[in-house]
PDB file of N, CA and C in Angstrom:
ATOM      1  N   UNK A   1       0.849  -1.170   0.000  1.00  0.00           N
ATOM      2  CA  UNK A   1       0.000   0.000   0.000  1.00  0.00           C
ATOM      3  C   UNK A   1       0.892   1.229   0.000  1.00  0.00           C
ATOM      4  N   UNK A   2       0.463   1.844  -1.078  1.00  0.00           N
ATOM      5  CA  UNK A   2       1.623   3.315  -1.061  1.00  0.00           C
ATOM      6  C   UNK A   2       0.317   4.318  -0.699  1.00  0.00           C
ATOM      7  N   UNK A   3       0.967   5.380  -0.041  1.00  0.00           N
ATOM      8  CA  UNK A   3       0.197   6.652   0.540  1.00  0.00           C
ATOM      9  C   UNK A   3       0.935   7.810  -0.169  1.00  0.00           C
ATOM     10  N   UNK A   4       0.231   8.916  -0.744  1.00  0.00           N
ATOM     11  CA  UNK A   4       0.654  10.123  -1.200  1.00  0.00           C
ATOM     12  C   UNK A   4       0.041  11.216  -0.382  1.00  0.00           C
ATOM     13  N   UNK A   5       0.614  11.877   0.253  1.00  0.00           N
ATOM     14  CA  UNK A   5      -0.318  13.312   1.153  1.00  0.00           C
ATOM     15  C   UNK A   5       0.259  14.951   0.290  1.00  0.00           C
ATOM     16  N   UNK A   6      -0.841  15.461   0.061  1.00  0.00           N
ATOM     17  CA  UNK A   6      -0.448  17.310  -0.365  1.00  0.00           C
ATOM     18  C   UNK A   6      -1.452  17.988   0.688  1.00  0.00           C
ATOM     19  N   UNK A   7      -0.906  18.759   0.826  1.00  0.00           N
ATOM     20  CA  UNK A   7      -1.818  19.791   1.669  1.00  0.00           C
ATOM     21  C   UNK A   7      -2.100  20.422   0.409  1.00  0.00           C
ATOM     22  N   UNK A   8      -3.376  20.873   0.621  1.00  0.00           N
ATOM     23  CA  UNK A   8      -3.768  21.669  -0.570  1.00  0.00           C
ATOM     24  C   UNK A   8      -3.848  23.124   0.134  1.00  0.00           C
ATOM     25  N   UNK A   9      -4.050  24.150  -0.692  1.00  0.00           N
ATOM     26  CA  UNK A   9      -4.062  25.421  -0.595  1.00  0.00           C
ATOM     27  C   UNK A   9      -5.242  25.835   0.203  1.00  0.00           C
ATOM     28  N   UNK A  10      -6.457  25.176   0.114  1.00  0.00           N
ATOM     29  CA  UNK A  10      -7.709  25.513   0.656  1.00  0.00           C
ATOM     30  C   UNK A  10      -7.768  24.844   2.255  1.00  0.00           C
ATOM     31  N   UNK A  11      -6.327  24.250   2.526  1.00  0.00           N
ATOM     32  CA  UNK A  11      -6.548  23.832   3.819  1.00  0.00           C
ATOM     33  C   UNK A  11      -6.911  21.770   4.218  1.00  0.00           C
ATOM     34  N   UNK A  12      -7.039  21.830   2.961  1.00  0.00           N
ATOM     35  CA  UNK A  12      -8.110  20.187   3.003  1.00  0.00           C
ATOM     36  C   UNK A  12      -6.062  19.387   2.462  1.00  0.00           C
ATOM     37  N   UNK A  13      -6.031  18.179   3.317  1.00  0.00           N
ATOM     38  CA  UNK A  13      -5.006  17.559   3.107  1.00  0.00           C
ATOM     39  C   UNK A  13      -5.407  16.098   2.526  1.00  0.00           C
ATOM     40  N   UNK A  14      -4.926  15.995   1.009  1.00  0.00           N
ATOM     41  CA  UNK A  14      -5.161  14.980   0.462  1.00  0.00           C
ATOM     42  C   UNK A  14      -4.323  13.751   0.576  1.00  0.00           C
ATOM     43  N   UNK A  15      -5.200  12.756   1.006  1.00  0.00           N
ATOM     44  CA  UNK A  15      -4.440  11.639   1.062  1.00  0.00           C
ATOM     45  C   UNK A  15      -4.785  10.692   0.291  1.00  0.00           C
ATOM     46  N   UNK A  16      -3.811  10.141  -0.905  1.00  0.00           N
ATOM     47  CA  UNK A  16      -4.504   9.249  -2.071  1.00  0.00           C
ATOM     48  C   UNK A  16      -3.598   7.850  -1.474  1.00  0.00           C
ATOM     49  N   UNK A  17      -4.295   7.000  -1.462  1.00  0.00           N
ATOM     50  CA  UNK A  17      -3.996   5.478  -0.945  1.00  0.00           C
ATOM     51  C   UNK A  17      -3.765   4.691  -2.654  1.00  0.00           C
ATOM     52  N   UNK A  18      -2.649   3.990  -2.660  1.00  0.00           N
ATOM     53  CA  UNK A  18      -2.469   3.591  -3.904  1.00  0.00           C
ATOM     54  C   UNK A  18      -2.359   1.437  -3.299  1.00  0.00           C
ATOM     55  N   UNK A  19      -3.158   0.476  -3.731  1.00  0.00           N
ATOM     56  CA  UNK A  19      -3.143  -0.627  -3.616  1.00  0.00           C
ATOM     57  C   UNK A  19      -4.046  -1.534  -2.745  1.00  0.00           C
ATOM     58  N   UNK A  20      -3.906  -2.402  -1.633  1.00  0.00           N
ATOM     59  CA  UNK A  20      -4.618  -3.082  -1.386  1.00  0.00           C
ATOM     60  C   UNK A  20      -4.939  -3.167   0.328  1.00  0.00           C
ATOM     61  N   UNK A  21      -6.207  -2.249   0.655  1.00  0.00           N
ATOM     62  CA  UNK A  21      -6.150  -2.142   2.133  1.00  0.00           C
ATOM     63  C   UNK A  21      -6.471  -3.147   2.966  1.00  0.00           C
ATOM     64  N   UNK A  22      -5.791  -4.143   3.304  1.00  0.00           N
ATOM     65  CA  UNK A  22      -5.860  -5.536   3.540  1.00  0.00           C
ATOM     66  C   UNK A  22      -5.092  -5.286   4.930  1.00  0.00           C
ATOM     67  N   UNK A  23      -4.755  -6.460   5.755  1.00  0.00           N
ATOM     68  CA  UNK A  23      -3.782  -5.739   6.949  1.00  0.00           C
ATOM     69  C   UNK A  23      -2.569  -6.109   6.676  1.00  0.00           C
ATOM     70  N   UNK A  24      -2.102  -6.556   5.293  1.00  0.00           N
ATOM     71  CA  UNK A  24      -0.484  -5.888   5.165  1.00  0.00           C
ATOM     72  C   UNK A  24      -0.254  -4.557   5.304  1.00  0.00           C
ATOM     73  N   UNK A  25      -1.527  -3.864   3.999  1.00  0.00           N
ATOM     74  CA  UNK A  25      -1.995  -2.552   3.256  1.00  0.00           C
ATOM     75  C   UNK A  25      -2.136  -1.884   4.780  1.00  0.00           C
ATOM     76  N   UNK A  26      -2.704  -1.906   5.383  1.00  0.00           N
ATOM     77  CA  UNK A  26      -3.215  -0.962   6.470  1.00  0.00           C
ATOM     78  C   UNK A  26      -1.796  -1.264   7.450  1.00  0.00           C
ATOM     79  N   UNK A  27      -1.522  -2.351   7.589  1.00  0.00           N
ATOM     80  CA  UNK A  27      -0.261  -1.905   8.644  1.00  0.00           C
ATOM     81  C   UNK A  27       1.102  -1.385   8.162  1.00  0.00           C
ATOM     82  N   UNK A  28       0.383  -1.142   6.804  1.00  0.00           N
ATOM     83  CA  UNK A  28       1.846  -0.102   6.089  1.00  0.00           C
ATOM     84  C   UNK A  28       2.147   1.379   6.139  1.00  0.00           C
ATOM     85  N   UNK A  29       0.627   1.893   5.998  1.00  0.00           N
ATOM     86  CA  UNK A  29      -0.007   3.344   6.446  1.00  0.00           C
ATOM     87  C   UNK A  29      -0.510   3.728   7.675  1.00  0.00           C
ATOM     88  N   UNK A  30      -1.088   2.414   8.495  1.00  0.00           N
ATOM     89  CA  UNK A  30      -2.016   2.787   9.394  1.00  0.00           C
ATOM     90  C   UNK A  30      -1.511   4.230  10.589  1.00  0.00           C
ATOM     91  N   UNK A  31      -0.054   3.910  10.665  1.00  0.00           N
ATOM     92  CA  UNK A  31       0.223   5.456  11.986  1.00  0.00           C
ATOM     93  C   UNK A  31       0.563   6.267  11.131  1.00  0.00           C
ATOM     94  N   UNK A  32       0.880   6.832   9.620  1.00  0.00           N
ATOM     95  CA  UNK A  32       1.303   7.668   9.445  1.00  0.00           C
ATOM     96  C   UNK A  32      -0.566   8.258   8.732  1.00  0.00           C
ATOM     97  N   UNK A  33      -1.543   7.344   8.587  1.00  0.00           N
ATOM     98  CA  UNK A  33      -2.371   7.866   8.338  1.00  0.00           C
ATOM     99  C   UNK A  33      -3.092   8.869   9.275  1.00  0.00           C
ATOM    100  N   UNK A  34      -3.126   7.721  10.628  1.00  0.00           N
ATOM    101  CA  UNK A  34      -3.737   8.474  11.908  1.00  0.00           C
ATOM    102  C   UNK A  34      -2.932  10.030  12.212  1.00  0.00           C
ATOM    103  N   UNK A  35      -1.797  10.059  11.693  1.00  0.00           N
ATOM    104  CA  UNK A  35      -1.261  11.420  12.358  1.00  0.00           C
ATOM    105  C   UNK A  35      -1.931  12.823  11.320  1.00  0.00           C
ATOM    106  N   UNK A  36      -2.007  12.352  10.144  1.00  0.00           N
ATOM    107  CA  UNK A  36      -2.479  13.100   9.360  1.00  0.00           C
ATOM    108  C   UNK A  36      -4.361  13.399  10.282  1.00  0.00           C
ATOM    109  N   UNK A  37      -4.569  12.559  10.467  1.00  0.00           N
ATOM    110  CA  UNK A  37      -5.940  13.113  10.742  1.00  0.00           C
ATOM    111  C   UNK A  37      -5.818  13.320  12.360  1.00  0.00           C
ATOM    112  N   UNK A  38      -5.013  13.895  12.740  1.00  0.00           N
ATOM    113  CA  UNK A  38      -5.028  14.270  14.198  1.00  0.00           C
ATOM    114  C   UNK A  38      -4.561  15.703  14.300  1.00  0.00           C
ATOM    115  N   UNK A  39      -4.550  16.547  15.356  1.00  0.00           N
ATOM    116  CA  UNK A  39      -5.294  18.055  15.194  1.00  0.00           C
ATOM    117  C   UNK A  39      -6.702  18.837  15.417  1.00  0.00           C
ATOM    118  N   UNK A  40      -6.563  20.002  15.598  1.00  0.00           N
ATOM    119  CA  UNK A  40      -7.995  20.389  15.780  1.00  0.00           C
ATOM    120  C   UNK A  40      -7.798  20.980  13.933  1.00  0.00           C
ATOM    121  N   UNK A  41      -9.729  20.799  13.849  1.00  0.00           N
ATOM    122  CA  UNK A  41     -10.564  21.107  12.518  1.00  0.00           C
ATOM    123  C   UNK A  41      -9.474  20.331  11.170  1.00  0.00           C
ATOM    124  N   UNK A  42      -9.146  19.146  11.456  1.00  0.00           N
ATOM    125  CA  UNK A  42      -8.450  18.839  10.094  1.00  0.00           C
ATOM    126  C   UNK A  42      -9.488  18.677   9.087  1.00  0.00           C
ATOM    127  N   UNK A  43      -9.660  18.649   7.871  1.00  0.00           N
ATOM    128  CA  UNK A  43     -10.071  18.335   6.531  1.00  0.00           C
ATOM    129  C   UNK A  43      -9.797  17.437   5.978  1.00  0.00           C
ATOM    130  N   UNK A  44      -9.868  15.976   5.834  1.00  0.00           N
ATOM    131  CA  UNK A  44      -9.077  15.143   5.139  1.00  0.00           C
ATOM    132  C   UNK A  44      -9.831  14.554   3.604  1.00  0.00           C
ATOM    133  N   UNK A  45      -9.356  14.493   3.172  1.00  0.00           N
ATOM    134  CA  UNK A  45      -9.515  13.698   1.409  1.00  0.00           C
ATOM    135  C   UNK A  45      -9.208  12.988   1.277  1.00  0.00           C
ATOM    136  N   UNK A  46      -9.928  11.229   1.067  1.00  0.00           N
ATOM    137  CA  UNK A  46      -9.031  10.572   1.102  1.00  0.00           C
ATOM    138  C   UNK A  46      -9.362   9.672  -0.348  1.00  0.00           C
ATOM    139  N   UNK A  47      -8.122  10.111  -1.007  1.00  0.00           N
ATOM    140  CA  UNK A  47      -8.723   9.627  -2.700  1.00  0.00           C
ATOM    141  C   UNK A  47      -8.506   7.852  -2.536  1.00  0.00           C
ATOM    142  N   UNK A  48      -9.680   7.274  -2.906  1.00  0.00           N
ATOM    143  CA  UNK A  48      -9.899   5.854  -2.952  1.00  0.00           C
ATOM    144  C   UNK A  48      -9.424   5.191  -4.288  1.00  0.00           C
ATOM    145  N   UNK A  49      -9.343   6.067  -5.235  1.00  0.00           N
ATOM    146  CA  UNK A  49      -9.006   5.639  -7.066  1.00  0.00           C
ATOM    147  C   UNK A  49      -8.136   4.478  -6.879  1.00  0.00           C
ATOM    148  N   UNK A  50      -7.208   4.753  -6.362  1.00  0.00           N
ATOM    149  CA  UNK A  50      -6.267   3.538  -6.456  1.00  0.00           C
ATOM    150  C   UNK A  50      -6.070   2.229  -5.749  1.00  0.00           C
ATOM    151  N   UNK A  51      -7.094   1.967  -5.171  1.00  0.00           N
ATOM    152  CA  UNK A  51      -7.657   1.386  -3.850  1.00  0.00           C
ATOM    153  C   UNK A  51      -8.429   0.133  -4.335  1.00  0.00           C
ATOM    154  N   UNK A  52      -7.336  -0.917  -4.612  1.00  0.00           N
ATOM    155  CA  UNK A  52      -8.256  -2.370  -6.363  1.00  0.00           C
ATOM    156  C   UNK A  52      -8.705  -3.456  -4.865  1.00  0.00           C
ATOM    157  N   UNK A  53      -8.990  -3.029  -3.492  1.00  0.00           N
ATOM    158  CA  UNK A  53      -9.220  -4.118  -2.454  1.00  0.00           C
ATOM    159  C   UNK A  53      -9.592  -3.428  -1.083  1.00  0.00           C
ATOM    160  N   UNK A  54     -10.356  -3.716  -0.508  1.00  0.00           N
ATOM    161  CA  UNK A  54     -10.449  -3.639   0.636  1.00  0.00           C
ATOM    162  C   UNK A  54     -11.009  -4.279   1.783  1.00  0.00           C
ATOM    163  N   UNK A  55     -10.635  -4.504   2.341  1.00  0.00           N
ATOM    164  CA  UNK A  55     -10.859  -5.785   3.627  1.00  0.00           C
ATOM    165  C   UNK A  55     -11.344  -4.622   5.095  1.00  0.00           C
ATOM    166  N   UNK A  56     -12.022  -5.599   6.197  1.00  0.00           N
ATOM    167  CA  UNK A  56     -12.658  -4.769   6.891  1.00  0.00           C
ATOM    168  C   UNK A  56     -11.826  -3.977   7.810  1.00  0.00           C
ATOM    169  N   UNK A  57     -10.614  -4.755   7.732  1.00  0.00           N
ATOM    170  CA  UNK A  57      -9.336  -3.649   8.610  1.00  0.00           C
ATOM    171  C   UNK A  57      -9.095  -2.345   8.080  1.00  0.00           C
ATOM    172  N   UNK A  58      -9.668  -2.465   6.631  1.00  0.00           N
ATOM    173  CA  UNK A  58      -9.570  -0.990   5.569  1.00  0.00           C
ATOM    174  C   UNK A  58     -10.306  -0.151   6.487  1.00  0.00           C
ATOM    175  N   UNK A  59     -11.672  -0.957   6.640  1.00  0.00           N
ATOM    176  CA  UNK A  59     -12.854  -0.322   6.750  1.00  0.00           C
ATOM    177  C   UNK A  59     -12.679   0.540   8.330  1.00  0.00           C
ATOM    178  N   UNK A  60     -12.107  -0.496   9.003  1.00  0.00           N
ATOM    179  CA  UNK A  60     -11.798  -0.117  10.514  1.00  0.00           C
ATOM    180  C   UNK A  60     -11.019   1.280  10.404  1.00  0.00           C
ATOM    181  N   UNK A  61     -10.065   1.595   9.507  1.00  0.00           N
ATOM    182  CA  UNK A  61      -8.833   2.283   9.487  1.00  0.00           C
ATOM    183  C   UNK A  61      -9.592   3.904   9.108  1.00  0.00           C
ATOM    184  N   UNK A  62     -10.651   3.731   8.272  1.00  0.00           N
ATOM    185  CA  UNK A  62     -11.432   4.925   7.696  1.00  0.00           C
ATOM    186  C   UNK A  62     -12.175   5.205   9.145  1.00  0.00           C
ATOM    187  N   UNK A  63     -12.848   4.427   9.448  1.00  0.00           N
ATOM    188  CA  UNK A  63     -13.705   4.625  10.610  1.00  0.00           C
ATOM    189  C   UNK A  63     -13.581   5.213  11.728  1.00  0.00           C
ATOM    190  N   UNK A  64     -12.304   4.373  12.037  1.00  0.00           N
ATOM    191  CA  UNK A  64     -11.731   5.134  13.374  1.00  0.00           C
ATOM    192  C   UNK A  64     -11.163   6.387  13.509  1.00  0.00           C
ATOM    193  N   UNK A  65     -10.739   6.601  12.255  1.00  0.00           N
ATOM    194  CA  UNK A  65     -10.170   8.119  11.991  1.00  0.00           C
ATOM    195  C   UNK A  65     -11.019   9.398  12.048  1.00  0.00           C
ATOM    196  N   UNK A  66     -12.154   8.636  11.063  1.00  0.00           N
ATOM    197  CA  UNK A  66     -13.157   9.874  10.895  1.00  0.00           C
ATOM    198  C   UNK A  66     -13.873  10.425  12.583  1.00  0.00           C
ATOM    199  N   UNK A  67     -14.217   8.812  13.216  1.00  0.00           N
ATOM    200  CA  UNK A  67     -14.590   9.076  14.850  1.00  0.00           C
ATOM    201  C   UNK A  67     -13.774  10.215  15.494  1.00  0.00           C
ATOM    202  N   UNK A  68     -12.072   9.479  15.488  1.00  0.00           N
ATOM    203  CA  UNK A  68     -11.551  10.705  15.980  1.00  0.00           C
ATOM    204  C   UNK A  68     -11.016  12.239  15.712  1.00  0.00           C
ATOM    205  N   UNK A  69     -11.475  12.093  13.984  1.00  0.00           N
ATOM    206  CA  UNK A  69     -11.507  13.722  13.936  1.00  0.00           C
ATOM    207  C   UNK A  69     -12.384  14.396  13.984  1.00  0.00           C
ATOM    208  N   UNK A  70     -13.923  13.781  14.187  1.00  0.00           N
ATOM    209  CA  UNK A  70     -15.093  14.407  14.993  1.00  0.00           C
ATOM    210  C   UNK A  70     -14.900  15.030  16.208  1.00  0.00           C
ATOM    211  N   UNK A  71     -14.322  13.679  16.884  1.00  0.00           N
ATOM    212  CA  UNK A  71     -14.232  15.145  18.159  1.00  0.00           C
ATOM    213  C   UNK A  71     -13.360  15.932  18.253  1.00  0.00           C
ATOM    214  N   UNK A  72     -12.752  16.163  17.366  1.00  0.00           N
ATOM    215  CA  UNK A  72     -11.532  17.536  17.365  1.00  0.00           C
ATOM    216  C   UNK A  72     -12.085  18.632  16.367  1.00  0.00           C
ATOM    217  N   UNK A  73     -13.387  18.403  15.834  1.00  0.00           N
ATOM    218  CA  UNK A  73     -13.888  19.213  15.118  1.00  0.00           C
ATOM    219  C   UNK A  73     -13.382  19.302  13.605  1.00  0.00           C
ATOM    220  N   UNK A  74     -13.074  17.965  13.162  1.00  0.00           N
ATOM    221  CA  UNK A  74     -12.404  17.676  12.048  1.00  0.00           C
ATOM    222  C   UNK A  74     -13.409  16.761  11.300  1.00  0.00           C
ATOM    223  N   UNK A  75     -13.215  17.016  10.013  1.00  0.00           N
ATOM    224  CA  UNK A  75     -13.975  15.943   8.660  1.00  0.00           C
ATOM    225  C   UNK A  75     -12.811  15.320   8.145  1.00  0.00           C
ATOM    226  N   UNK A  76     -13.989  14.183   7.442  1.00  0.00           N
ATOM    227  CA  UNK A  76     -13.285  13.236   6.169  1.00  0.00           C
ATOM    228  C   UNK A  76     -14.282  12.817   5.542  1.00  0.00           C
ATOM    229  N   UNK A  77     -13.735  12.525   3.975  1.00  0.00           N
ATOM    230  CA  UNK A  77     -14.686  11.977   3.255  1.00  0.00           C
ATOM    231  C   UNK A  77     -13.891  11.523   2.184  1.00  0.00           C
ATOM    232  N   UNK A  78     -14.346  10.352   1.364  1.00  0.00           N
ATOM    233  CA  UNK A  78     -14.216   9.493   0.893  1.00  0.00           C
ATOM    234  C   UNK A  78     -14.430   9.939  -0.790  1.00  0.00           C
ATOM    235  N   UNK A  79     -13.185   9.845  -1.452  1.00  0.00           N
ATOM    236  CA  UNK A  79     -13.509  10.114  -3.112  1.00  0.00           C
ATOM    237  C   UNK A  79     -12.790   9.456  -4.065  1.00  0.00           C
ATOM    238  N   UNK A  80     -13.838   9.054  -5.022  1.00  0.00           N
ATOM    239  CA  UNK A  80     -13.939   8.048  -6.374  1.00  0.00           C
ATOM    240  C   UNK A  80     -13.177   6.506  -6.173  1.00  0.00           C
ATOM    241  N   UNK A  81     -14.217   6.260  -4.992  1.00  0.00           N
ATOM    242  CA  UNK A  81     -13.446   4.763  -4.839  1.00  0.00           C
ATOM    243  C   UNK A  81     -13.532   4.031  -5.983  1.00  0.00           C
ATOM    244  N   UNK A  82     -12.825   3.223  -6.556  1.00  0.00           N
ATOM    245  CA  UNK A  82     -13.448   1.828  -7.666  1.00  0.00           C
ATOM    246  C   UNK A  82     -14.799   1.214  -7.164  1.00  0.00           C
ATOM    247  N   UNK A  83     -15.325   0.837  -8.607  1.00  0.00           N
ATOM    248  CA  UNK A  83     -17.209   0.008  -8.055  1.00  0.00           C
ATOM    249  C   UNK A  83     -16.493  -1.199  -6.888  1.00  0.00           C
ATOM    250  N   UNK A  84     -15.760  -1.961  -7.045  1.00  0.00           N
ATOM    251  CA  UNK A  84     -15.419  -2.865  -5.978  1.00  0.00           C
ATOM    252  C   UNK A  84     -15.446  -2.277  -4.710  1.00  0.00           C
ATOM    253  N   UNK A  85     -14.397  -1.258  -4.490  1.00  0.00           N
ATOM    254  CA  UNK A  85     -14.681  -0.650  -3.222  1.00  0.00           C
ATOM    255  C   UNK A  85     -15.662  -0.231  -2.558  1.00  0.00           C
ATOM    256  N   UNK A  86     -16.337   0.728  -3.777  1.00  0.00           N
ATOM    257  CA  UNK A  86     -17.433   1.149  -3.468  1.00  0.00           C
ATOM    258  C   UNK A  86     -18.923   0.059  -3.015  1.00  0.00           C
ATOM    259  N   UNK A  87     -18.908  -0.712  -3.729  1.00  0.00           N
ATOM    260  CA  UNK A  87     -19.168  -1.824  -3.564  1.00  0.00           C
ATOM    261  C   UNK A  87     -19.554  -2.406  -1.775  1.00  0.00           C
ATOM    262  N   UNK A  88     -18.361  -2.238  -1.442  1.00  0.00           N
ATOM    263  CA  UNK A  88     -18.475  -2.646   0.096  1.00  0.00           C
ATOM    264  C   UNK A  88     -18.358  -1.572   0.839  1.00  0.00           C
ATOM    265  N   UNK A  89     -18.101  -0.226   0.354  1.00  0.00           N
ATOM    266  CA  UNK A  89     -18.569   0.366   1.302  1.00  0.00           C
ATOM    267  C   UNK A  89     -20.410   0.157   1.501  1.00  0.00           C
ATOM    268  N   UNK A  90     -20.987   0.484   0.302  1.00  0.00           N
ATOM    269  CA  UNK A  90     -22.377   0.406   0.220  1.00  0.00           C
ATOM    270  C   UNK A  90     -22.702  -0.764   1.142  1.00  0.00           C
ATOM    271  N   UNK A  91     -22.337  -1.824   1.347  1.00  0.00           N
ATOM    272  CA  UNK A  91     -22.446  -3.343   1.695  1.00  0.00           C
ATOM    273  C   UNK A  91     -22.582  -3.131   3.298  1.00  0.00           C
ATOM    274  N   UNK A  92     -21.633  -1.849   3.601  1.00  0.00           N
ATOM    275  CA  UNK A  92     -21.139  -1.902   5.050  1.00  0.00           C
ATOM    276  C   UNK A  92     -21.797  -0.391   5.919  1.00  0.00           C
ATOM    277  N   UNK A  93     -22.429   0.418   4.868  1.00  0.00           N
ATOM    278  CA  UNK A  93     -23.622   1.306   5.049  1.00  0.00           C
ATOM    279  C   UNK A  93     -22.167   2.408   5.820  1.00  0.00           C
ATOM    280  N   UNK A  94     -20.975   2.577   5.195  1.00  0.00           N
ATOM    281  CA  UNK A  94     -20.101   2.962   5.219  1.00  0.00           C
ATOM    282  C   UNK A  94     -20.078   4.669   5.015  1.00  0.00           C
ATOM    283  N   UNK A  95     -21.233   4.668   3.527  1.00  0.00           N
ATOM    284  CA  UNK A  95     -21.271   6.192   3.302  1.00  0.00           C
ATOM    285  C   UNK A  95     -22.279   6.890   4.378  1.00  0.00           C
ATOM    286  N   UNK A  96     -22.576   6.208   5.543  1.00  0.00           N
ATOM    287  CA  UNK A  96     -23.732   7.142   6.384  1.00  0.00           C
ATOM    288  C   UNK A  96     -22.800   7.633   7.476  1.00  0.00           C
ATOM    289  N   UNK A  97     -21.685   7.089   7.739  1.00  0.00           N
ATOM    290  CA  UNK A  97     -20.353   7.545   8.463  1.00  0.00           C
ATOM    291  C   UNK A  97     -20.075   8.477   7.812  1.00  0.00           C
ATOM    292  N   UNK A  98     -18.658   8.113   6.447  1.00  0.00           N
ATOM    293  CA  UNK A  98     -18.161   8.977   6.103  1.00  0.00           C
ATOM    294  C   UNK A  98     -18.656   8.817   4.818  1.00  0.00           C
ATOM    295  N   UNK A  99     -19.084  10.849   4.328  1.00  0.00           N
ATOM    296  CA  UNK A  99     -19.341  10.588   3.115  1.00  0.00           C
ATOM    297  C   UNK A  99     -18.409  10.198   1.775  1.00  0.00           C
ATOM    298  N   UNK A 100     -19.166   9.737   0.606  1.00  0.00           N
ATOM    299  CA  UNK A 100     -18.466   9.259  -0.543  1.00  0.00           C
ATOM    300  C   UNK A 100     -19.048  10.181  -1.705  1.00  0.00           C
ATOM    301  N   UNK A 101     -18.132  10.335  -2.650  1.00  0.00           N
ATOM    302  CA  UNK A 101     -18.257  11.531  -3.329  1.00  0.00           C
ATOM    303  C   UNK A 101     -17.292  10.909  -4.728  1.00  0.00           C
ATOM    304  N   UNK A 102     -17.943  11.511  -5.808  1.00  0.00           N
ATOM    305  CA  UNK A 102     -17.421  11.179  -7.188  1.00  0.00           C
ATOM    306  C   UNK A 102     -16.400  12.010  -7.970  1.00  0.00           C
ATOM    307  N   UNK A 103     -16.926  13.401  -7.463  1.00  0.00           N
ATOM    308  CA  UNK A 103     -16.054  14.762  -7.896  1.00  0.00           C
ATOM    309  C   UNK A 103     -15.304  14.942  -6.839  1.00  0.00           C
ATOM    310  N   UNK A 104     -14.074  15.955  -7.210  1.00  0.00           N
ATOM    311  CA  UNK A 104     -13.177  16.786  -6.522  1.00  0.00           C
ATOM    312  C   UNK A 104     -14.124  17.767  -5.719  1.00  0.00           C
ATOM    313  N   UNK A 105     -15.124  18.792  -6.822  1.00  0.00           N
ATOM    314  CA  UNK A 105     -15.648  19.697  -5.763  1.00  0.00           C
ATOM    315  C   UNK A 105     -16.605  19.547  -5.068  1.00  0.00           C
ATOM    316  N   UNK A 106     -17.422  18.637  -5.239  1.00  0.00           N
ATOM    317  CA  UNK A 106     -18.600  18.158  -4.106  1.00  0.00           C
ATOM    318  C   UNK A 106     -17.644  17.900  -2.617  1.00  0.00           C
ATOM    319  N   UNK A 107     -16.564  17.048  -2.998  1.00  0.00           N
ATOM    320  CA  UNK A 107     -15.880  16.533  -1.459  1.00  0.00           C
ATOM    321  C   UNK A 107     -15.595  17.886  -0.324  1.00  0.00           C
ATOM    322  N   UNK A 108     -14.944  18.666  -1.605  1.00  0.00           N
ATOM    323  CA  UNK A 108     -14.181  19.807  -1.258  1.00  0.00           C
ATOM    324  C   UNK A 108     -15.602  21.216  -0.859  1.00  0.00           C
ATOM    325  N   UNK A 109     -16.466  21.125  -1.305  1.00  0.00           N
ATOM    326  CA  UNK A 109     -17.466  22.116  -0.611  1.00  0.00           C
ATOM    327  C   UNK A 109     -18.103  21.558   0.978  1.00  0.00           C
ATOM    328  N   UNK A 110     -18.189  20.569   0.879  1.00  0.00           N
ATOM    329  CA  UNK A 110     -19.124  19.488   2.216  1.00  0.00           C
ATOM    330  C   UNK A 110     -17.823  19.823   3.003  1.00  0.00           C
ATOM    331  N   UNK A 111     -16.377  19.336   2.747  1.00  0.00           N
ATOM    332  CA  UNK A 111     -15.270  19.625   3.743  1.00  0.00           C
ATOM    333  C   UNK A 111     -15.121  21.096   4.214  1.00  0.00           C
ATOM    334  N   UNK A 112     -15.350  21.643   3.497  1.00  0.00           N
ATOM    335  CA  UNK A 112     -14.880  23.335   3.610  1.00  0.00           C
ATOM    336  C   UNK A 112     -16.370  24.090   4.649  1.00  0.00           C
ATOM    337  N   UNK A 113     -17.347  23.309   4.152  1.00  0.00           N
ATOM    338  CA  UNK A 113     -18.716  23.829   4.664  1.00  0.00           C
ATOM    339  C   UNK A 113     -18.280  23.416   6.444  1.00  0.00           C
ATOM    340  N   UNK A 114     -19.800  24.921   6.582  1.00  0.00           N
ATOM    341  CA  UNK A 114     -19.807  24.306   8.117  1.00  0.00           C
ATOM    342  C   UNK A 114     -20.334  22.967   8.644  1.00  0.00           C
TER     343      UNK A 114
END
């Protein structure tokens, strides 16, 4: 599992996950992901495109993050997973947690919004 992070200009820090979030995949990223989403009011993006698997430790890894940047007054949301992924998120009622989003600017208005 490769991880790419940019802070973007608007504040929202993109994190694109490249391979298979399985618990090799997740124990490859899992602490450098959590630090990214730790802080008060973070924004996170977390591009799913490259993301051909995901297992429920994936699922755990999104979850727990988004929990704990709620209470720091922080978002995340989920963009252009593959139908597979997407797939189980739907399966796992995943998008009523964190939302899932197809475009760049839908993610990026809901993140930026109050």
């Amino acid at each position: 599992m490769e991880m790419t992070v940019n802070e973007l200009k608007n504040g929202i820090t993109l994190i694109a996950l490249q391979g298979t979030l399985d618990i090799t995949g997740v124990n490859q990223v899992e602490t450098k992901f959590a630090g990214y989403c730790s802080g008060e009011n973070a924004r996170i993006l977390v591009d799913m495109s490259g993301v051909d698997y995901m297992a429920s430790i994936g699922i755990r890894l999104l979850v727990t993050n988004t929990k704990s940047l709620r209470t720091r007054n922080g978002k995340m949301a989920l963009l252009s997973p593959t139908t597979d992924v997407f797939n189980v998120l739907e399966m796992t009622d995943i998008p009523a947690i964190i939302p899932v989003y197809s475009n760049f600017e839908s993610a990026e208005a809901v993140l930026l919004g109050a």
